[in-house]
C-alpha atoms as a PDB file:
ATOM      1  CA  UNK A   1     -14.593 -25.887 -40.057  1.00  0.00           C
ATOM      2  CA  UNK A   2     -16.073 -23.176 -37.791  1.00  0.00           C
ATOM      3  CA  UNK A   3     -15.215 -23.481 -33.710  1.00  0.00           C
ATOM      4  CA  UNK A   4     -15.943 -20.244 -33.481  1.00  0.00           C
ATOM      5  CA  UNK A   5     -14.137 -17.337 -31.366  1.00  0.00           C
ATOM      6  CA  UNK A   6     -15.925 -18.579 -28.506  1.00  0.00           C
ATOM      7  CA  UNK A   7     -14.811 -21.778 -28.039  1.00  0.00           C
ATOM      8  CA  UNK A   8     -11.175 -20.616 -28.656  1.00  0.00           C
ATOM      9  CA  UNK A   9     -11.946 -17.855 -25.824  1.00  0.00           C
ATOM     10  CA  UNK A  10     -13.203 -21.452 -23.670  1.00  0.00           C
ATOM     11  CA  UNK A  11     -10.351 -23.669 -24.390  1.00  0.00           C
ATOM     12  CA  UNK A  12      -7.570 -20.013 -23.470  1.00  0.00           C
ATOM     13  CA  UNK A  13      -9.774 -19.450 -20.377  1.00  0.00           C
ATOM     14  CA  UNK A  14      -9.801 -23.276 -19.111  1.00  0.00           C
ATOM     15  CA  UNK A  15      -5.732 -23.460 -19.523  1.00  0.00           C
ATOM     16  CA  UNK A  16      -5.393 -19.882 -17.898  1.00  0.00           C
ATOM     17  CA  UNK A  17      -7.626 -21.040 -14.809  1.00  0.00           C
ATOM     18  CA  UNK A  18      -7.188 -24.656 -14.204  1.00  0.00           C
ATOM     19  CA  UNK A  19     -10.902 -25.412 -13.747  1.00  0.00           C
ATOM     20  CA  UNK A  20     -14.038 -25.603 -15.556  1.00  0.00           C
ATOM     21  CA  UNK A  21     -15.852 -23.804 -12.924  1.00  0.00           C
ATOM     22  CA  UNK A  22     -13.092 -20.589 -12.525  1.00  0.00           C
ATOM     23  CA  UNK A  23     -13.325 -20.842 -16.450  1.00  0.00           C
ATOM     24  CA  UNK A  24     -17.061 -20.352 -16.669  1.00  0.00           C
ATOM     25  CA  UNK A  25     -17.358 -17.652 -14.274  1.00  0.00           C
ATOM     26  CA  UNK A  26     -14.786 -15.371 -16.002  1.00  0.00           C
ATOM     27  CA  UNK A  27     -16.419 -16.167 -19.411  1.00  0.00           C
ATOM     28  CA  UNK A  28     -19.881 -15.184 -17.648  1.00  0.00           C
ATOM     29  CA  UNK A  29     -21.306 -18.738 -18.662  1.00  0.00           C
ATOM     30  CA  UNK A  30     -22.473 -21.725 -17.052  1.00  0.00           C
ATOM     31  CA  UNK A  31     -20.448 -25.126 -16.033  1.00  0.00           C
ATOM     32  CA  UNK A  32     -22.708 -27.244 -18.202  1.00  0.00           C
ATOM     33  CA  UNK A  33     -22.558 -24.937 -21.102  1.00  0.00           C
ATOM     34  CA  UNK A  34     -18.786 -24.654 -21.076  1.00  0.00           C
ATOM     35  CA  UNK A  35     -18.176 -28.309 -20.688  1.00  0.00           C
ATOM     36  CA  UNK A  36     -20.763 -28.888 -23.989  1.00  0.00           C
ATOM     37  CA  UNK A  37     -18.413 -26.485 -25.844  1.00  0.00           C
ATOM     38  CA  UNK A  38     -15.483 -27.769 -25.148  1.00  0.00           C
ATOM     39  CA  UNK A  39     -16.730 -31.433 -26.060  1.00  0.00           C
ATOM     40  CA  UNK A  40     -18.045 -30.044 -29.603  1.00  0.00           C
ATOM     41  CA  UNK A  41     -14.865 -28.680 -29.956  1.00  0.00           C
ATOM     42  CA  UNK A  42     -12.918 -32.053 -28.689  1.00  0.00           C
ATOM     43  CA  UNK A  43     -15.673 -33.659 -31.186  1.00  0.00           C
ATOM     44  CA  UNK A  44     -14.498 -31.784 -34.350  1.00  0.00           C
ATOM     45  CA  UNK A  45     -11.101 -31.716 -33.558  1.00  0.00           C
ATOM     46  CA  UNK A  46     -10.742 -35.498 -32.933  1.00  0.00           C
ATOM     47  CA  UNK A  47      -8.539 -35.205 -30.378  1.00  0.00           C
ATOM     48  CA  UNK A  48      -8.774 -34.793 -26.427  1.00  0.00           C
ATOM     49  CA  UNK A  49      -7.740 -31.303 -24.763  1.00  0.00           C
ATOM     50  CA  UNK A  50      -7.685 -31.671 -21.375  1.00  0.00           C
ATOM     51  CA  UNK A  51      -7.367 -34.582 -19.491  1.00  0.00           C
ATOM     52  CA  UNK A  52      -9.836 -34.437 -16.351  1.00  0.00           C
ATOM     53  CA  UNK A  53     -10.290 -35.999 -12.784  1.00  0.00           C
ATOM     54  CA  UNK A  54     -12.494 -35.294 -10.244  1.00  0.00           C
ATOM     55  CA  UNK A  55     -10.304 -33.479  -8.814  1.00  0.00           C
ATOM     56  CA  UNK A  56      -8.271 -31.386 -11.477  1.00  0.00           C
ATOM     57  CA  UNK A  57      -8.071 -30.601 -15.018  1.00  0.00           C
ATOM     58  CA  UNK A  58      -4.817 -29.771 -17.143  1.00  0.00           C
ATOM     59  CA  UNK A  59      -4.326 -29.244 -20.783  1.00  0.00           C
ATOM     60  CA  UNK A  60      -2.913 -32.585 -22.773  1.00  0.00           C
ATOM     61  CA  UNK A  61      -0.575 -32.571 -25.048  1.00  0.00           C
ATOM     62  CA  UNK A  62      -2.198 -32.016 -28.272  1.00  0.00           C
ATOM     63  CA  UNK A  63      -4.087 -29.072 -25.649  1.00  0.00           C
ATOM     64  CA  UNK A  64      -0.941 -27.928 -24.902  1.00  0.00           C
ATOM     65  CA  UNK A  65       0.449 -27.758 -28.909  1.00  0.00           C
ATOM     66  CA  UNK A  66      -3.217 -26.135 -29.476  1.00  0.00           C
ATOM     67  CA  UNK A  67      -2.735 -23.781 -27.125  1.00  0.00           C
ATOM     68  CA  UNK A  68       0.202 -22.704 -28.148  1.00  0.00           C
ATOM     69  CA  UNK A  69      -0.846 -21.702 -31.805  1.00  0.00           C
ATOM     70  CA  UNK A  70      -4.159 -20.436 -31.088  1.00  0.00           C
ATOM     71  CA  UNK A  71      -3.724 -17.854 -28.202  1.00  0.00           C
ATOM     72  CA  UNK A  72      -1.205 -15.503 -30.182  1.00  0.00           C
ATOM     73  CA  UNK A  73      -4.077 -15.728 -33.265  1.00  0.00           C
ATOM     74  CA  UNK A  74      -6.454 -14.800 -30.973  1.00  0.00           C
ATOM     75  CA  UNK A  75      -4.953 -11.954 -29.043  1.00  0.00           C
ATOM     76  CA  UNK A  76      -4.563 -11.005 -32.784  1.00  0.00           C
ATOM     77  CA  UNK A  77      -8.025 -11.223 -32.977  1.00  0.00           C
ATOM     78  CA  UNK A  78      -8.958  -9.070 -29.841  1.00  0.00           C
ATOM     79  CA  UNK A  79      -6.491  -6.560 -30.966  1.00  0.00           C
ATOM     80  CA  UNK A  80      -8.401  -5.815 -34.355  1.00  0.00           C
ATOM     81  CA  UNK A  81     -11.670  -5.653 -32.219  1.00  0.00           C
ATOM     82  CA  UNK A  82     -10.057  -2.916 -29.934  1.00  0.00           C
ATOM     83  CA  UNK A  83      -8.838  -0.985 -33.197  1.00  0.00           C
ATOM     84  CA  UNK A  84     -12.591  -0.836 -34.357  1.00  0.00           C
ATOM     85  CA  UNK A  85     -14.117   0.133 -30.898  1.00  0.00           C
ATOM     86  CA  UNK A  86     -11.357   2.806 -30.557  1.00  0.00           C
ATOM     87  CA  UNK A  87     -13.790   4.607 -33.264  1.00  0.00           C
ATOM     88  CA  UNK A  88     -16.860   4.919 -31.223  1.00  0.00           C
ATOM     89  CA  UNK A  89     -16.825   8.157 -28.841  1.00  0.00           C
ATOM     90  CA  UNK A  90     -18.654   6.818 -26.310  1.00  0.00           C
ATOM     91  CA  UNK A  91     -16.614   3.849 -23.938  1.00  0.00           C
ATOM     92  CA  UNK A  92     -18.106   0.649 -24.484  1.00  0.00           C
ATOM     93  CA  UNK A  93     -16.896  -3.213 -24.102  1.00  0.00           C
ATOM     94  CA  UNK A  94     -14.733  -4.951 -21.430  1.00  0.00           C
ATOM     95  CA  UNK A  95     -11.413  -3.881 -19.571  1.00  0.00           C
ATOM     96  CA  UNK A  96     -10.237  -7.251 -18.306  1.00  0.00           C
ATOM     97  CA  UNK A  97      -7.384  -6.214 -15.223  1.00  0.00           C
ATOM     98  CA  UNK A  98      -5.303  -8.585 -13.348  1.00  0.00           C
ATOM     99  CA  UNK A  99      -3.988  -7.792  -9.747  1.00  0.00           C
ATOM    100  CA  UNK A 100      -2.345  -8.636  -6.669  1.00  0.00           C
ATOM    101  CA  UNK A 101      -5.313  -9.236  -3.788  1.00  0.00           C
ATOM    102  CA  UNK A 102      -4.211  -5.433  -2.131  1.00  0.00           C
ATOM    103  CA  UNK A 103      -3.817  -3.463  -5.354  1.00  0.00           C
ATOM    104  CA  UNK A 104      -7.396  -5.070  -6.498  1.00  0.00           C
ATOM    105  CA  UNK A 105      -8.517  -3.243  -3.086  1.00  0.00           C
ATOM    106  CA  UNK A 106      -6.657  -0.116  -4.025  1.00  0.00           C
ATOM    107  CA  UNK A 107      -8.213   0.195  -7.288  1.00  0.00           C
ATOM    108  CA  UNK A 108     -11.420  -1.112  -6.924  1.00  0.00           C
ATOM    109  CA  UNK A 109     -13.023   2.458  -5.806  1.00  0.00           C
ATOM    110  CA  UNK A 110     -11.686   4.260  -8.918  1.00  0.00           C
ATOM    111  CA  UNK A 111     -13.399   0.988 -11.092  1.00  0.00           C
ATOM    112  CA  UNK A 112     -16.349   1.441  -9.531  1.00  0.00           C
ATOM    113  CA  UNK A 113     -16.219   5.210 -10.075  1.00  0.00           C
ATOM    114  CA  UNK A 114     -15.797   3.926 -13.536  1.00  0.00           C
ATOM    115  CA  UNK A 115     -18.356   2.372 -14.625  1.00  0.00           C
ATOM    116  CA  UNK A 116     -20.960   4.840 -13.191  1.00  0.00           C
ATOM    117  CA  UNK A 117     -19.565   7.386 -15.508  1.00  0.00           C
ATOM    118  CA  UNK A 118     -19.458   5.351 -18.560  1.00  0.00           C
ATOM    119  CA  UNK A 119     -22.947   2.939 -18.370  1.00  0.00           C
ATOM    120  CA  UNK A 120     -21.484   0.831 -21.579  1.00  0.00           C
ATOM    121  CA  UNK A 121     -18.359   0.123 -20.052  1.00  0.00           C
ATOM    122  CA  UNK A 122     -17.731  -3.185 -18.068  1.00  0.00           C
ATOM    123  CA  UNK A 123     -14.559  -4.408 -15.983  1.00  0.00           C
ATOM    124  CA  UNK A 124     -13.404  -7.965 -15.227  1.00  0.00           C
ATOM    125  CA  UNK A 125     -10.812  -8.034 -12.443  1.00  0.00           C
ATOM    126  CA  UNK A 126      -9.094 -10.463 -11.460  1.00  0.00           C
ATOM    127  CA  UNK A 127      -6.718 -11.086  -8.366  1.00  0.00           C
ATOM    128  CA  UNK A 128      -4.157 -13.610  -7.857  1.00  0.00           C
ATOM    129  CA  UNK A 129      -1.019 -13.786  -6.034  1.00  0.00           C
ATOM    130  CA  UNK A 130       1.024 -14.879  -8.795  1.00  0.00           C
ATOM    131  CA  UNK A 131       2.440 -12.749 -11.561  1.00  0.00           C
ATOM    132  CA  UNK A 132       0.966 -13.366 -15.096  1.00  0.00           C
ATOM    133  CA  UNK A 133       1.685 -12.393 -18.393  1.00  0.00           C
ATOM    134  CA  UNK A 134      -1.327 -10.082 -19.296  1.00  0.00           C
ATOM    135  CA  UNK A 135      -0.540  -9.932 -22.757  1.00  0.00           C
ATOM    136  CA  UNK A 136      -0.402 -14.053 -23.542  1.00  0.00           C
ATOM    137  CA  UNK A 137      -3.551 -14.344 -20.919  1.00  0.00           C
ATOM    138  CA  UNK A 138      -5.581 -11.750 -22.613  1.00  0.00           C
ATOM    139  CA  UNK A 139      -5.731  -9.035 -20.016  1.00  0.00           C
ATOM    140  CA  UNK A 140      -5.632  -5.037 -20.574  1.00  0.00           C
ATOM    141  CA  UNK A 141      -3.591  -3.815 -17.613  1.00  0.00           C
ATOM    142  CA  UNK A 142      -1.672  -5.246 -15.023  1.00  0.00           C
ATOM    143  CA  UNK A 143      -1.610  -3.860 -11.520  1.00  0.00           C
ATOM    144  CA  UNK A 144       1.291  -4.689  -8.860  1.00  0.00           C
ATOM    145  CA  UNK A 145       3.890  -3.146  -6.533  1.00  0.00           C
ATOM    146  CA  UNK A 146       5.678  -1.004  -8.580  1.00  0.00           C
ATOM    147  CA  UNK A 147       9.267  -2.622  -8.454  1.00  0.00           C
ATOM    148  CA  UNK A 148       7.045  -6.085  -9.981  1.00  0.00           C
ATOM    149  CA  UNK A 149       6.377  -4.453 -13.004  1.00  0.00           C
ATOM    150  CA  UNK A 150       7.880  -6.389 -16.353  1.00  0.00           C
ATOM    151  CA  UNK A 151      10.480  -3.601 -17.807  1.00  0.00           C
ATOM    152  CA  UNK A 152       9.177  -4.274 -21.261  1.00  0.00           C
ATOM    153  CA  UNK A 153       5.298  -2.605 -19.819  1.00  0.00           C
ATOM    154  CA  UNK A 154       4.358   1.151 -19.969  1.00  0.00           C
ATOM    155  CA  UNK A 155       3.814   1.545 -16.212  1.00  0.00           C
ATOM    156  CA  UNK A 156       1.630   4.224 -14.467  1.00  0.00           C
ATOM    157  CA  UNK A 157       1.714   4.782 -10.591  1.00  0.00           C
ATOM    158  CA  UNK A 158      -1.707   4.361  -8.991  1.00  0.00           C
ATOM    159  CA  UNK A 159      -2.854   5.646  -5.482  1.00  0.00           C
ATOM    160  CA  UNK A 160      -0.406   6.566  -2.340  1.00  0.00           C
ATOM    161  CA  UNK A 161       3.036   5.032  -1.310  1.00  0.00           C
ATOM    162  CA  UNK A 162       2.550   1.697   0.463  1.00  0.00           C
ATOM    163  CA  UNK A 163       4.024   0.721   3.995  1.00  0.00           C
ATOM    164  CA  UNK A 164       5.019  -2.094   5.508  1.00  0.00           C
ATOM    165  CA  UNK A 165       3.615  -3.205   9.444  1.00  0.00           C
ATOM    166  CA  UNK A 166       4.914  -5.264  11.957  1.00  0.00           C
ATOM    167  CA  UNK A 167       1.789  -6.523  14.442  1.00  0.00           C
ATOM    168  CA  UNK A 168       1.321  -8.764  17.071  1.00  0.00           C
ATOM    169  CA  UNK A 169      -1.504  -9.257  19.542  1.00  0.00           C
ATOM    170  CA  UNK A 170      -1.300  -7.052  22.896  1.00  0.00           C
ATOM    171  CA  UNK A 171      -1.459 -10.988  24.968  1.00  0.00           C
ATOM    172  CA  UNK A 172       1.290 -12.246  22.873  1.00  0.00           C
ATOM    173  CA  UNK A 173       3.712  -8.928  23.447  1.00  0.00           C
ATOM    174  CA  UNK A 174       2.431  -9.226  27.412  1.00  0.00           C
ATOM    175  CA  UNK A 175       4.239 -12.640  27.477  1.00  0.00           C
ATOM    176  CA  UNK A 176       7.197 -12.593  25.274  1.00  0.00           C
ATOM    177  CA  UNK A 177       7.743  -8.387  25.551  1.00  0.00           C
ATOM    178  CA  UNK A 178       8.260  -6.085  22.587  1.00  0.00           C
ATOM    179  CA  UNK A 179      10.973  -5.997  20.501  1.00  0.00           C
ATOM    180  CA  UNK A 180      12.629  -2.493  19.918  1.00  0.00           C
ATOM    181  CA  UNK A 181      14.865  -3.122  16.707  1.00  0.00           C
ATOM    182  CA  UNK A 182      15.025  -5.785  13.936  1.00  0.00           C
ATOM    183  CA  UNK A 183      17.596  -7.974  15.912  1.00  0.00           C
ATOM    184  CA  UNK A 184      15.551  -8.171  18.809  1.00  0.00           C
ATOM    185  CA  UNK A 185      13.032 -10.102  16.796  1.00  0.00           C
ATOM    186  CA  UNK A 186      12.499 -13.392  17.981  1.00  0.00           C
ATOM    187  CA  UNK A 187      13.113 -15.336  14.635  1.00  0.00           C
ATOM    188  CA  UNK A 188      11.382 -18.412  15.267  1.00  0.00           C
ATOM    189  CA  UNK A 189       7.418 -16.565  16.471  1.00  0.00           C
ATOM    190  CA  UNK A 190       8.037 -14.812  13.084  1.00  0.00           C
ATOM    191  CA  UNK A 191       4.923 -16.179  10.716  1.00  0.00           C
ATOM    192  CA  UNK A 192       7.065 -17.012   7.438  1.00  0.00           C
ATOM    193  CA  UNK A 193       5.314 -16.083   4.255  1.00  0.00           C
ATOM    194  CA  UNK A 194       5.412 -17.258   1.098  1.00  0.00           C
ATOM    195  CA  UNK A 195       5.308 -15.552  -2.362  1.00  0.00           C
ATOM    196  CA  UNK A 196       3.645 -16.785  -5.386  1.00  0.00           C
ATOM    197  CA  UNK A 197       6.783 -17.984  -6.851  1.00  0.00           C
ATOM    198  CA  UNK A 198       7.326 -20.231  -3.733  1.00  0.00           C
ATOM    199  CA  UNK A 199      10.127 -18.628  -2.281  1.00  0.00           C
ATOM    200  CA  UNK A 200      10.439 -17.581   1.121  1.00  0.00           C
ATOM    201  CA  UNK A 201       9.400 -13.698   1.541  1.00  0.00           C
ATOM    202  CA  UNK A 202      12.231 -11.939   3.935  1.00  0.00           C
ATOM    203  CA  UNK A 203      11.730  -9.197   5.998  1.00  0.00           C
ATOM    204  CA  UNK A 204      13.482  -5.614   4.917  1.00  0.00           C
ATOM    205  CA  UNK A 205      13.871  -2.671   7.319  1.00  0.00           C
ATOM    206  CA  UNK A 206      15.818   0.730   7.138  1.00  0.00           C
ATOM    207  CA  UNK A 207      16.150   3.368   9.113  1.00  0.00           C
ATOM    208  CA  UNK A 208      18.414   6.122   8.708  1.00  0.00           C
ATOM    209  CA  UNK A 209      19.769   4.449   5.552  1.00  0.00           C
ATOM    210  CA  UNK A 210      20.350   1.214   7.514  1.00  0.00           C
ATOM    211  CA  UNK A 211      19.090  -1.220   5.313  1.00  0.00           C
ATOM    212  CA  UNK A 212      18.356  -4.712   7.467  1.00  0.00           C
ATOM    213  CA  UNK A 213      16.866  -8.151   6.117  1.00  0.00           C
ATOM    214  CA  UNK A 214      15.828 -10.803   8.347  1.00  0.00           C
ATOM    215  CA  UNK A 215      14.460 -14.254   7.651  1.00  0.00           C
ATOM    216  CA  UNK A 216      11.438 -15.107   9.431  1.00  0.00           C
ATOM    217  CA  UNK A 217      11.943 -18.961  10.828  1.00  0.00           C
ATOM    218  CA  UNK A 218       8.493 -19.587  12.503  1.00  0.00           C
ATOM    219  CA  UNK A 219       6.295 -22.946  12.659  1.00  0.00           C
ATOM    220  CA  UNK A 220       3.665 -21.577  10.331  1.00  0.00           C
ATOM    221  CA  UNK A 221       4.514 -20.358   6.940  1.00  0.00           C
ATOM    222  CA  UNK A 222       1.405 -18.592   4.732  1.00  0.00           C
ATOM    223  CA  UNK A 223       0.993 -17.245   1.856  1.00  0.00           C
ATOM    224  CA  UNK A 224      -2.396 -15.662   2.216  1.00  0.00           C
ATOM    225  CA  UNK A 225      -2.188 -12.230   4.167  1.00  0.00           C
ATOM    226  CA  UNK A 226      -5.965 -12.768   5.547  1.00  0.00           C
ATOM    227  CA  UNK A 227      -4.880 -16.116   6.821  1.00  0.00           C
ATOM    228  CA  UNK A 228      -1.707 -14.810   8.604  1.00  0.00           C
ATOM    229  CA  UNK A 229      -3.883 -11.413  10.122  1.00  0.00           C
ATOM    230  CA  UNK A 230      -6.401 -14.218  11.722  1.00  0.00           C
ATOM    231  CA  UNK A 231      -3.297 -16.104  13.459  1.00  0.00           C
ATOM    232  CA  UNK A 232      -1.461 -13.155  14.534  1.00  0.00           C
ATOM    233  CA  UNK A 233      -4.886 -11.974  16.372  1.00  0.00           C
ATOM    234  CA  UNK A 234      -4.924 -15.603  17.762  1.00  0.00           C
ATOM    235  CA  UNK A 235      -1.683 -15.222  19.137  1.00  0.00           C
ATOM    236  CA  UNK A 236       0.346 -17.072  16.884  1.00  0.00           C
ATOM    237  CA  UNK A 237       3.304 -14.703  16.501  1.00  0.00           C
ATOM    238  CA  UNK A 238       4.504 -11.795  14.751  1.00  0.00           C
ATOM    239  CA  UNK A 239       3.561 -11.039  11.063  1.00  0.00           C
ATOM    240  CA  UNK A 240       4.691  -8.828   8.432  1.00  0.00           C
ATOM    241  CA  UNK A 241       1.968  -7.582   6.138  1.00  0.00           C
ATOM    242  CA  UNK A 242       1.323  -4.871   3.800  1.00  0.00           C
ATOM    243  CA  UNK A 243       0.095  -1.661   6.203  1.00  0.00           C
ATOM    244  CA  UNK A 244      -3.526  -1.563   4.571  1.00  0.00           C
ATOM    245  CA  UNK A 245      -4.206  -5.231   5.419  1.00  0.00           C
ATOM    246  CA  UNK A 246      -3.972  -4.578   9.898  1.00  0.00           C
ATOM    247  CA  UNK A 247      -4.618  -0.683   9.519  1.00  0.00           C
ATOM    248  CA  UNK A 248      -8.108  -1.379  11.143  1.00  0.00           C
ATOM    249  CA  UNK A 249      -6.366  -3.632  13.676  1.00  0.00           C
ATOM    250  CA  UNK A 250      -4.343  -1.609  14.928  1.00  0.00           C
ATOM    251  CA  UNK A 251      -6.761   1.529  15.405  1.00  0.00           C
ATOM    252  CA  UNK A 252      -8.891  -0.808  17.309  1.00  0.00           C
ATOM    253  CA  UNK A 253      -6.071  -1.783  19.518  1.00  0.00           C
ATOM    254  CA  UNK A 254      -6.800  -5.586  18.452  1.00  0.00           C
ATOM    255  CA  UNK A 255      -2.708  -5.264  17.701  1.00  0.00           C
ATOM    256  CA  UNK A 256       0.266  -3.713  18.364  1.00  0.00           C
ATOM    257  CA  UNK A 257       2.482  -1.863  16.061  1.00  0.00           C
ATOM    258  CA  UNK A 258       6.092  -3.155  16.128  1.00  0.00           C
ATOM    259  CA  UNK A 259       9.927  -0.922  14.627  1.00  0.00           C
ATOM    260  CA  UNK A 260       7.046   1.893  12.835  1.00  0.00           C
ATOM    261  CA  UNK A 261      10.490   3.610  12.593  1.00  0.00           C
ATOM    262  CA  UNK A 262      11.777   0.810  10.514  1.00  0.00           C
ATOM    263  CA  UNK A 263       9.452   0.761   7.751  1.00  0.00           C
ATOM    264  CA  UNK A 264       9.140   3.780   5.806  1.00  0.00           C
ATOM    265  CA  UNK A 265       7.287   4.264   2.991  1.00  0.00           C
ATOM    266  CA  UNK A 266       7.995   2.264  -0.465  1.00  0.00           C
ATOM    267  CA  UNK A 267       6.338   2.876  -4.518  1.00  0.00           C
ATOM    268  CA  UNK A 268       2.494   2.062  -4.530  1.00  0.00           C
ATOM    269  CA  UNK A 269       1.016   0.644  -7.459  1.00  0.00           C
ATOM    270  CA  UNK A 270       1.541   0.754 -10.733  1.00  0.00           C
ATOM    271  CA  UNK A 271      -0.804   0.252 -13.385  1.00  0.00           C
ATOM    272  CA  UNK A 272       0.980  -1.533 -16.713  1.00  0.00           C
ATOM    273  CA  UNK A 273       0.252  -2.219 -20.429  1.00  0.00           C
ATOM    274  CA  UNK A 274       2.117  -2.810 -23.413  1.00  0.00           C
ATOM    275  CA  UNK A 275       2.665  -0.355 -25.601  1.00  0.00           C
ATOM    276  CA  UNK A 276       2.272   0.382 -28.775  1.00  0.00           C
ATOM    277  CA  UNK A 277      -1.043  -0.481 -29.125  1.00  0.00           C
ATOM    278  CA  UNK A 278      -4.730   0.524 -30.834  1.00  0.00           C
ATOM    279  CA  UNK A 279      -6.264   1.763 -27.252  1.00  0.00           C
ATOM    280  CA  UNK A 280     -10.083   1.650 -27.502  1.00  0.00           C
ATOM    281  CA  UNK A 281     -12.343   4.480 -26.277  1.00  0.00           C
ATOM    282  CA  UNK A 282     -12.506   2.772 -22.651  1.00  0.00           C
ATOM    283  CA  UNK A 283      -8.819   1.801 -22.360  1.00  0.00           C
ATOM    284  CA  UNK A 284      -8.191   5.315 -22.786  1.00  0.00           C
ATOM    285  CA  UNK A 285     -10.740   6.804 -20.692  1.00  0.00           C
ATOM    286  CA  UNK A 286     -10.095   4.743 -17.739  1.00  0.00           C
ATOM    287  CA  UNK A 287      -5.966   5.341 -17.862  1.00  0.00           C
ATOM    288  CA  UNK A 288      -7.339   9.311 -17.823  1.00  0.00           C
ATOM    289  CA  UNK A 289      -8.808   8.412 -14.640  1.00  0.00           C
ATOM    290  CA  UNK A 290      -5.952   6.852 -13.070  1.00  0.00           C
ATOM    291  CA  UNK A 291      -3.741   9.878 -14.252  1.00  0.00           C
ATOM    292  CA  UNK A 292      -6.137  12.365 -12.064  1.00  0.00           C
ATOM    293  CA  UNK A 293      -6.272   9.783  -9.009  1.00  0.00           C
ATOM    294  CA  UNK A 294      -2.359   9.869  -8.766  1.00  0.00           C
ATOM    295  CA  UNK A 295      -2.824  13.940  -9.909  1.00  0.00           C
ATOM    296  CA  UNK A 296      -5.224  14.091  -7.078  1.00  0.00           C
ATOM    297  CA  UNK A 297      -3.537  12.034  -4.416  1.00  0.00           C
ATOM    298  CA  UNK A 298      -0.056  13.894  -5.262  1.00  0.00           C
ATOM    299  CA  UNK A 299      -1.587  17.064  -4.345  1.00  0.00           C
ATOM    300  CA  UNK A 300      -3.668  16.110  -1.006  1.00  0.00           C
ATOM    301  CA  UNK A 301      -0.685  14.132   0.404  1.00  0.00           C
ATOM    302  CA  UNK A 302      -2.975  11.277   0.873  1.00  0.00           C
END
């Protein structure tokens, strides 16, 4: 009986996303078109893979059990693809990459620099807050703060150190004043963010190897940095982002810098993969290219 490597590919990418529609736009295919696979599939089978609402989807049990046996046999599968492109010379086929929402922004320059210089080459990636496991969700390379990386990955640093940034809106510091160290921060106008894992992110500050955490205890707790930018320029409160997310914010003055001299600089990115593996052509070529960005941005300072 013949499902075919497609429909396999359909049923991994429906489990790994959660929705038809997420589903069909990684797999570059219609809504209508996935959903007939999946019933042909459900057809042969005899049995139901996903139970569906109108409002969600999620794998059944006999999903769940197929699931299970098929993804290792098909990352199996991939693998002995990648072993026979890794003989062509020229870079060809897909790079899938999955990364945190700012290191798809770092990185997204050097992919699009990329795939100019090799015209056979294509990239899917894909950003999400939460931490996956690239190797059971059929991705090539990871990409997240460096002290996230799983210790069983190769890991390669990407671009320059990151910083944190304390902001909040000039009218907001006007009426409540600016605090000067961590403990003058007024815990309860301190936006509390959430991570992926759904614990409560704390704030960490050092200075002169003074390490201080606080927690933040405001009304509104986020977990979406664009989100929590929009409220702090509304007035909201304080927020603690990642420096590349406000860096245009603050040049323009739209808000205020708060304890600069309490966040140094931390590890950037780093790019990850397991290892050993059969690298294809464009695996390879594109990890060269990350080597001479961090070569590159070593050397300039930047």
């Amino acid at each position: 009986m013949d499902h075919g490597l497609k429909g396999l590919e359909a049923v991994l990418a429906i489990a790994r996303r959660g929705s038809f529609r997420s589903a069909a736009l990684d797999l570059g295919m219609s809504t209508t078109a996935l959903s007939h696979t999946i019933a042909r599939l459900e057809a042969n089978l005899g049995v139901r893979l996903f139970n569906r609402t109108t409002r969600s989807v999620s794998l059944s049990d006999a999903g769940r059990a197929f699931v299970e046996r098929i993804a290792p046999a098909v990352a199996e599968i991939r693998g002995a693809m990648e072993v026979a492109q890794s003989q062509r010379q020229t870079p060809s086929g897909v790079l899938r990459i999955n990364a945190s929402v700012q290191a798809g922004r770092e990185i997204a320059p050097l992919v699009l620099t990329f795939l100019r210089r090799y015209p056979d080459m294509q990239v899917d990636l894909v950003t999400e807050g939460r931490l996956v496991d690239i190797v059971a969700e059929g991705f090539d390379l990871g990409l997240r703060p460096a002290g996230l990386v799983p210790r069983d990955m190769i890991a390669l640093p990407l671009g320059r150190p990151q910083r944190y940034a304390v902001v909040a809106s000039p009218e907001w510091l006007a009426t409540h004043g600016t605090p000067l160290t961590p403990a003058d921060l007024p815990l309860r106008h301190c936006i509390r963010v959430r991570l992926p894992n759904g614990a409560l992110f704390r704030w960490s500050f050092q200075r002169d190897g003074e390490a201080v955490q606080i927690e933040a205890q405001g009304r509104l707790t986020l977990d979406e940095a664009a989100i929590a930018r929009t409220a702090v320029l509304d007035g909201a409160g304080i927020g603690f982002f990642i420096e590349q997310d406000v860096a245009d914010d603050i040049a323009a003055g739209r808000l205020v810098r708060l304890l600069d001299d309490w966040t140094p600089p931390r590890p950037g990115f780093s790019l990850y993969y397991p290892g050993p593996r059969n690298p294809t052509a464009g695996f390879k070529a594109f990890l060269a290219m990350v080597r001479d960005a961090a070569a590159q941005n070593a050397t300039t300072g930047r």
